[in-house]
PDB file of N, CA and C in Angstrom:
ATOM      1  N   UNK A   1     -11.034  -7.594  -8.019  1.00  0.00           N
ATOM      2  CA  UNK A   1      -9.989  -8.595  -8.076  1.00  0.00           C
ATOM      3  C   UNK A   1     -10.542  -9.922  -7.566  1.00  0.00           C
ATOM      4  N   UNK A   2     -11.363 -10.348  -8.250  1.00  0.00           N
ATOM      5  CA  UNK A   2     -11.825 -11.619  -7.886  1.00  0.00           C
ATOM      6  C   UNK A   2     -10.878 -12.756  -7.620  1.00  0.00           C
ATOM      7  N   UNK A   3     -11.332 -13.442  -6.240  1.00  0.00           N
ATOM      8  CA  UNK A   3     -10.059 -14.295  -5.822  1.00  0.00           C
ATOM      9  C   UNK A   3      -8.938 -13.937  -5.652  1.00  0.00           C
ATOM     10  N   UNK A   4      -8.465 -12.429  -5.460  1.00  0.00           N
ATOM     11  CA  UNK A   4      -7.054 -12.178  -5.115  1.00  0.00           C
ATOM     12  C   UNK A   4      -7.310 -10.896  -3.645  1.00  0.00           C
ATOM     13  N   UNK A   5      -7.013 -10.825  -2.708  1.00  0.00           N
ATOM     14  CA  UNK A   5      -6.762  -9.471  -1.944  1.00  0.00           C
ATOM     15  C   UNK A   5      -5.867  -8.503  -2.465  1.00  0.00           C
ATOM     16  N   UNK A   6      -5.495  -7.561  -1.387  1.00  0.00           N
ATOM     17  CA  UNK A   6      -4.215  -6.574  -1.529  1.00  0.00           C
ATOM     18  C   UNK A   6      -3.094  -6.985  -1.681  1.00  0.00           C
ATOM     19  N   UNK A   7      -3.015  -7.957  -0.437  1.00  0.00           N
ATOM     20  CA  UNK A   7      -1.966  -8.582   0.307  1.00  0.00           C
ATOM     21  C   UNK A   7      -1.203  -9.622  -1.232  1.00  0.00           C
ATOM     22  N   UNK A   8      -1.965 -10.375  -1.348  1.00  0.00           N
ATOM     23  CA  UNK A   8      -1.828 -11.269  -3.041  1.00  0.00           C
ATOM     24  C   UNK A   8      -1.446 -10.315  -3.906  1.00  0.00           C
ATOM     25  N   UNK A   9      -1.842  -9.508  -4.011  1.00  0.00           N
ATOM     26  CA  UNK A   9      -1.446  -8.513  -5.253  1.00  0.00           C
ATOM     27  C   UNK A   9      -0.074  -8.059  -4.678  1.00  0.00           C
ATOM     28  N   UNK A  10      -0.293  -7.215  -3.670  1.00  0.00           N
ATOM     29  CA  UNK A  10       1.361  -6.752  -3.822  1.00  0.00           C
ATOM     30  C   UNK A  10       2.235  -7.833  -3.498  1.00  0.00           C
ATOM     31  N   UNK A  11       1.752  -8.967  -2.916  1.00  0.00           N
ATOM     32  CA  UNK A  11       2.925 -10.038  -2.909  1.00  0.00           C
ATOM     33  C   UNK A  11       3.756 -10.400  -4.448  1.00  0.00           C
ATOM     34  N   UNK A  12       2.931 -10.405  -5.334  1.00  0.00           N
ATOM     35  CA  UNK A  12       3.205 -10.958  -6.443  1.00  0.00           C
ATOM     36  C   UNK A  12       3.882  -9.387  -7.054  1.00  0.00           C
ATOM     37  N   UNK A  13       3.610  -8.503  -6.860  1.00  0.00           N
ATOM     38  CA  UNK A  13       4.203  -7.169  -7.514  1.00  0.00           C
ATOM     39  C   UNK A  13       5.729  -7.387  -6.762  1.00  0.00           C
ATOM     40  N   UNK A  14       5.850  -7.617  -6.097  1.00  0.00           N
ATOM     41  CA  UNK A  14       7.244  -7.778  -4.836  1.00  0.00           C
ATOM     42  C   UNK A  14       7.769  -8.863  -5.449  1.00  0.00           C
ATOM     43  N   UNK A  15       7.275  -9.612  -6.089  1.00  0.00           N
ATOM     44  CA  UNK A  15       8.195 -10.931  -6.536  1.00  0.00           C
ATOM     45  C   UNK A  15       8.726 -10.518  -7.681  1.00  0.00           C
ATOM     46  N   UNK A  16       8.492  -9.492  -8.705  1.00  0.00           N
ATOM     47  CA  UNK A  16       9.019  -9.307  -9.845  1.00  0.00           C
ATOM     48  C   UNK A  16      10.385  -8.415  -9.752  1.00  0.00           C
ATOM     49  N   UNK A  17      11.717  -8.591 -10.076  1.00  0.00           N
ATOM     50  CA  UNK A  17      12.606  -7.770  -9.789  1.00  0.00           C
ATOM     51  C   UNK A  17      12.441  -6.449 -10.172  1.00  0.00           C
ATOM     52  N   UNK A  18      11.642  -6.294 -11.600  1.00  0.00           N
ATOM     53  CA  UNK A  18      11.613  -5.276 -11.976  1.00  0.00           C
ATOM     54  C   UNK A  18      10.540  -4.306 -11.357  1.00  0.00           C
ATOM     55  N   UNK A  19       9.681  -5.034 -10.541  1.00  0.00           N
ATOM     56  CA  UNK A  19       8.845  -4.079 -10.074  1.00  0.00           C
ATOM     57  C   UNK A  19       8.596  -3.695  -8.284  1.00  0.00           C
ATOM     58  N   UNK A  20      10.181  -4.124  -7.986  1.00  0.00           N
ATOM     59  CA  UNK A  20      10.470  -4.651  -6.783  1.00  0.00           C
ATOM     60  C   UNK A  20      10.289  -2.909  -5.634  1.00  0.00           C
ATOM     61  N   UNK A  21      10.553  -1.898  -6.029  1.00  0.00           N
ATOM     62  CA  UNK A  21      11.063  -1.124  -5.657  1.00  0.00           C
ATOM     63  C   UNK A  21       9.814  -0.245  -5.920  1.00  0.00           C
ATOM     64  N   UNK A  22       8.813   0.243  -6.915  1.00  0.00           N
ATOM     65  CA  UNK A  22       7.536   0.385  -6.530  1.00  0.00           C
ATOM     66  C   UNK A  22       6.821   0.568  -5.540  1.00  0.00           C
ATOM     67  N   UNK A  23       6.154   1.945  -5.063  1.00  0.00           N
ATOM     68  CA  UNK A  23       6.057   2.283  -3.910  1.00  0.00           C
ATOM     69  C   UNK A  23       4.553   1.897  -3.880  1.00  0.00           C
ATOM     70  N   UNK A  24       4.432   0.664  -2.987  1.00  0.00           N
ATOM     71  CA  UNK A  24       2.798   0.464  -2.939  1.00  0.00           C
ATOM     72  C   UNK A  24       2.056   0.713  -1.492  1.00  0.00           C
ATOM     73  N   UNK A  25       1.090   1.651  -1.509  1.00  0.00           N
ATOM     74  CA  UNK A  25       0.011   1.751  -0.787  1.00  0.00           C
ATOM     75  C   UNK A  25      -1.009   1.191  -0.728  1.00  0.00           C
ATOM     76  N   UNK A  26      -1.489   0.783   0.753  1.00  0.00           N
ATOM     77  CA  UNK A  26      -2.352  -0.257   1.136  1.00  0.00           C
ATOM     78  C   UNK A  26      -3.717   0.800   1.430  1.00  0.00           C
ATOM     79  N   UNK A  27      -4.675   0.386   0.427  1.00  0.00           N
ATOM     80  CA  UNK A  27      -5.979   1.668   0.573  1.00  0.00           C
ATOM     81  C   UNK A  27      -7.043   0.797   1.103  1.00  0.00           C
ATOM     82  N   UNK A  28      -7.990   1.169   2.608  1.00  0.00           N
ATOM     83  CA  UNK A  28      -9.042  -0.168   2.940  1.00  0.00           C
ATOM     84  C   UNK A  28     -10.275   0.797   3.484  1.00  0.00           C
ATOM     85  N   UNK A  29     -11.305   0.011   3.229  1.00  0.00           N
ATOM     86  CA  UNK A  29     -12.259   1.280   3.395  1.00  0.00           C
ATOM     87  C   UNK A  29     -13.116   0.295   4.848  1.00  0.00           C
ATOM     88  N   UNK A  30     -12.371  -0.576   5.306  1.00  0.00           N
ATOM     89  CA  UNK A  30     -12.548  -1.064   6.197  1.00  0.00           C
ATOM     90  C   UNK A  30     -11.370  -1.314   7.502  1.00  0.00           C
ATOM     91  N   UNK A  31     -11.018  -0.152   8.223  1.00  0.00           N
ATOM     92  CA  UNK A  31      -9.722  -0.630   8.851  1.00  0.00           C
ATOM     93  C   UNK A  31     -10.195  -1.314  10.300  1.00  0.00           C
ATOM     94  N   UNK A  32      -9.101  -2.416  10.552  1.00  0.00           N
ATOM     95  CA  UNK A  32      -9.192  -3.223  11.832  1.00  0.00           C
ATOM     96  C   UNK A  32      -8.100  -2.740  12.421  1.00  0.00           C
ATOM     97  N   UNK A  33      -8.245  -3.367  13.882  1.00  0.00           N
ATOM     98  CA  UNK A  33      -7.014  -3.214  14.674  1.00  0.00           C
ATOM     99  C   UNK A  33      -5.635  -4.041  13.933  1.00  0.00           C
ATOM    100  N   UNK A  34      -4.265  -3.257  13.777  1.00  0.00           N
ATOM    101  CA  UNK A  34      -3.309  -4.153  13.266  1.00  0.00           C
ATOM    102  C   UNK A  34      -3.489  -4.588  12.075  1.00  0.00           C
ATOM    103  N   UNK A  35      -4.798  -4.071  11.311  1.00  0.00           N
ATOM    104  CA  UNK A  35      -4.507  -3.791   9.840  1.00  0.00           C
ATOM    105  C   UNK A  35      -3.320  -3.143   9.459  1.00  0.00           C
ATOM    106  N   UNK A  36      -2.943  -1.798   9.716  1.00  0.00           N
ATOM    107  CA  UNK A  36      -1.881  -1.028   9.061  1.00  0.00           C
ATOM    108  C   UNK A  36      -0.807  -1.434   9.688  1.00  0.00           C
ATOM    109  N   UNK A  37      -0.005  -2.333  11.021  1.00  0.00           N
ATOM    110  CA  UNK A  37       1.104  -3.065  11.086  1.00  0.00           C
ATOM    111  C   UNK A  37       0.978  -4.202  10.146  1.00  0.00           C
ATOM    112  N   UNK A  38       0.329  -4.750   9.817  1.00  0.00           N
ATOM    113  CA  UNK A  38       0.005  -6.041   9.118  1.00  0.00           C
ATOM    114  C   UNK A  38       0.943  -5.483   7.865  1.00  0.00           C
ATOM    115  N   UNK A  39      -0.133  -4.803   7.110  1.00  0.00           N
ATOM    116  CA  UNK A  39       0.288  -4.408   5.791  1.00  0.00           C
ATOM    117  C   UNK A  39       1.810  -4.161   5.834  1.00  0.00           C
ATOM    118  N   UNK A  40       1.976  -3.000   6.654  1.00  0.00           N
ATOM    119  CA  UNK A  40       3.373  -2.666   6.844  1.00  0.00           C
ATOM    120  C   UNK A  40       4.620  -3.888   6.800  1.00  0.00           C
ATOM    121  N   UNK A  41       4.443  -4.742   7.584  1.00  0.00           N
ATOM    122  CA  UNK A  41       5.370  -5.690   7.607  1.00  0.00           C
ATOM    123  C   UNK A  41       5.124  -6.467   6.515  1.00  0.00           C
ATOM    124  N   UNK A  42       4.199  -6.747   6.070  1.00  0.00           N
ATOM    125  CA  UNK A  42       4.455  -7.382   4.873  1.00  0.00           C
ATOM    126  C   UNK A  42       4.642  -6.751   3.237  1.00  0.00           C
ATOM    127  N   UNK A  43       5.273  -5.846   3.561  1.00  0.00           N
ATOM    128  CA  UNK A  43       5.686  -4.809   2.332  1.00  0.00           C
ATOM    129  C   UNK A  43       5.310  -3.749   1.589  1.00  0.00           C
ATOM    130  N   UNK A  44       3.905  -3.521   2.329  1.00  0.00           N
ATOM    131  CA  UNK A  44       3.199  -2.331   1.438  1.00  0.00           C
ATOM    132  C   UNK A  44       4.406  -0.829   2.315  1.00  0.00           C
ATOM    133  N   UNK A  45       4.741   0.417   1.665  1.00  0.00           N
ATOM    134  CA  UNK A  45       5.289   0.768   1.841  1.00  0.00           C
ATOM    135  C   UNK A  45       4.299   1.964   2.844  1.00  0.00           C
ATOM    136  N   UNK A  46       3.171   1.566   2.747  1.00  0.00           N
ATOM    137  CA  UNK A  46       2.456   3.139   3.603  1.00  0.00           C
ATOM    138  C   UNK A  46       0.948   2.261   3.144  1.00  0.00           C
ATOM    139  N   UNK A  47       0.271   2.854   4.273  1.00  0.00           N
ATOM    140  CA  UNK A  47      -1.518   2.974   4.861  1.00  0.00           C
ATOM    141  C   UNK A  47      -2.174   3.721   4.685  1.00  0.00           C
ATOM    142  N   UNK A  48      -3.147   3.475   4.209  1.00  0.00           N
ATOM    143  CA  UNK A  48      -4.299   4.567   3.935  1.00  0.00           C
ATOM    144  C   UNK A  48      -5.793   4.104   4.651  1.00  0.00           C
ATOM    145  N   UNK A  49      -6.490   3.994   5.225  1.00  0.00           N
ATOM    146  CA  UNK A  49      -8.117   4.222   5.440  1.00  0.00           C
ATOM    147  C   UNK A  49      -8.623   5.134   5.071  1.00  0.00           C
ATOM    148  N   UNK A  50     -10.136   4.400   5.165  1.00  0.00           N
ATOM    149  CA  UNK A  50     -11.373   5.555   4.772  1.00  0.00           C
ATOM    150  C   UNK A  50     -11.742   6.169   6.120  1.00  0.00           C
ATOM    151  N   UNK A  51     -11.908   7.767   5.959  1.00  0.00           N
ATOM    152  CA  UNK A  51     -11.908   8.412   4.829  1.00  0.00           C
ATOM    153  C   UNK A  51     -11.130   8.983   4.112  1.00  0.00           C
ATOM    154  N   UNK A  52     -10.848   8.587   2.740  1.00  0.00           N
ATOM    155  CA  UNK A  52      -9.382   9.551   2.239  1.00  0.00           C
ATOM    156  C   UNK A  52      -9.711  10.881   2.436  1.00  0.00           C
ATOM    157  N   UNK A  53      -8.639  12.083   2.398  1.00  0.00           N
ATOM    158  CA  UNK A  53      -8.481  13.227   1.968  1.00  0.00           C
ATOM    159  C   UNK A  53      -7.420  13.469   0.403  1.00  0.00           C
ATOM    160  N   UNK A  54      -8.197  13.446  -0.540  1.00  0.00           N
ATOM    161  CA  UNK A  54      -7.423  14.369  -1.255  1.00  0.00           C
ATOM    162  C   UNK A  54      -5.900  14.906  -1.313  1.00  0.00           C
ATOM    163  N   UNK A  55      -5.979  15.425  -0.495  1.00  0.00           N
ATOM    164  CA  UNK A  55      -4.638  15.969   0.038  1.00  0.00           C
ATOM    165  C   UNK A  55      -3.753  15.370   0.765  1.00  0.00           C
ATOM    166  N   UNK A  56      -4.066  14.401   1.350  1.00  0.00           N
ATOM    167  CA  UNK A  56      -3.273  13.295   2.076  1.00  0.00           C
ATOM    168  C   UNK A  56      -2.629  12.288   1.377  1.00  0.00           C
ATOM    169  N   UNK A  57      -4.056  12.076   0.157  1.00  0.00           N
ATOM    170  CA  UNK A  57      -2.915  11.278  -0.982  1.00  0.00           C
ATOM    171  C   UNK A  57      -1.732  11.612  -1.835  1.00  0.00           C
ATOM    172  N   UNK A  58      -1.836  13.179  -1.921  1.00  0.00           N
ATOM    173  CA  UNK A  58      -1.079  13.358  -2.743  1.00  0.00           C
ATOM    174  C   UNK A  58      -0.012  14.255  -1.744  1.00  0.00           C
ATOM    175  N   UNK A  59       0.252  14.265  -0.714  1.00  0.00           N
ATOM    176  CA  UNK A  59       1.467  14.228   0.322  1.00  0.00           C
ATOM    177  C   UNK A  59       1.776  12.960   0.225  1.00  0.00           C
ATOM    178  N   UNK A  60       1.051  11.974   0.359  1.00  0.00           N
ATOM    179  CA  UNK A  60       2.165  10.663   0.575  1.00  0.00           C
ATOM    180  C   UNK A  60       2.584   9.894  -0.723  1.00  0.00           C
ATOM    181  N   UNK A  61       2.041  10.282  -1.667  1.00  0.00           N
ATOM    182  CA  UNK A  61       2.310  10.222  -3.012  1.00  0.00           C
ATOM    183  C   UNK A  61       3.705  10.961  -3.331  1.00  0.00           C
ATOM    184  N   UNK A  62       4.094  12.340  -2.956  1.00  0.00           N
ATOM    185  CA  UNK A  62       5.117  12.672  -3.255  1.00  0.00           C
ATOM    186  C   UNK A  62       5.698  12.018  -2.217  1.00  0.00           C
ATOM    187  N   UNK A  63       5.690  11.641  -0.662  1.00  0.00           N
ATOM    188  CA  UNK A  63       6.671  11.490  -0.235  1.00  0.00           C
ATOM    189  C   UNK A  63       7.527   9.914  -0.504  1.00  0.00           C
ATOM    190  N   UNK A  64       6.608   9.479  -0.991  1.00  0.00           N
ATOM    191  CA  UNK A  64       6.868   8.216  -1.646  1.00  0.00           C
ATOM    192  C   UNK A  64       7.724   8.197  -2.824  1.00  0.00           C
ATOM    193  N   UNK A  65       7.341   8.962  -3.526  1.00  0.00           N
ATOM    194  CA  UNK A  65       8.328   9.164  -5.045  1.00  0.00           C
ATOM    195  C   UNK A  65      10.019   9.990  -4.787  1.00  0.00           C
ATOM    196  N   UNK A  66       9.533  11.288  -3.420  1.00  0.00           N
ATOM    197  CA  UNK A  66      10.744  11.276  -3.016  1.00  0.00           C
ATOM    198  C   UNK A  66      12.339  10.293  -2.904  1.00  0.00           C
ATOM    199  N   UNK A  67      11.734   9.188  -2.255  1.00  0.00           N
ATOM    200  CA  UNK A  67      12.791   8.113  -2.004  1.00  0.00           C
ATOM    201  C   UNK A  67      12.802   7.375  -3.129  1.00  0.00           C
ATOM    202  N   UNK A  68      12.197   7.466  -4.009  1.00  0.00           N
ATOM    203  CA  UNK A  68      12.519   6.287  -5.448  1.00  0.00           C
ATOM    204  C   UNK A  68      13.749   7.049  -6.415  1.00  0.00           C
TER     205      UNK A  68
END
């Protein structure tokens, strides 16, 4: 995504009504302190760091689709 972050991307996914409600996860293969409050407050709906598990994505994958 040249010239855009996460943060830019889902901002602009959040601005569309129709795609308002879209459950987006914040994936960083670099986490800082107050990375995952960051994200959080600014609308990603859930956090991920490296290292993924497999299985972790696809628990929070359903639990995400749960509430939609």
């Amino acid at each position: 995504m040249p010239g855009l972050d996460g943060y830019s991307v889902m901002q602009a996914i959040r601005s569309k009504p129709a795609a308002s409600s879209i459950p987006l996860v914040a994936l960083t293969g670099s986490a800082m302190n107050g990375d995952k409050e960051k994200a959080l407050q600014l609308g990603f709906n859930a956090y991920l760091a490296k290292p993924y598990r497999l299985a972790s994505i696809v628990n929070l994958i359903n639990q995400l689709l749960e509430k939609v």
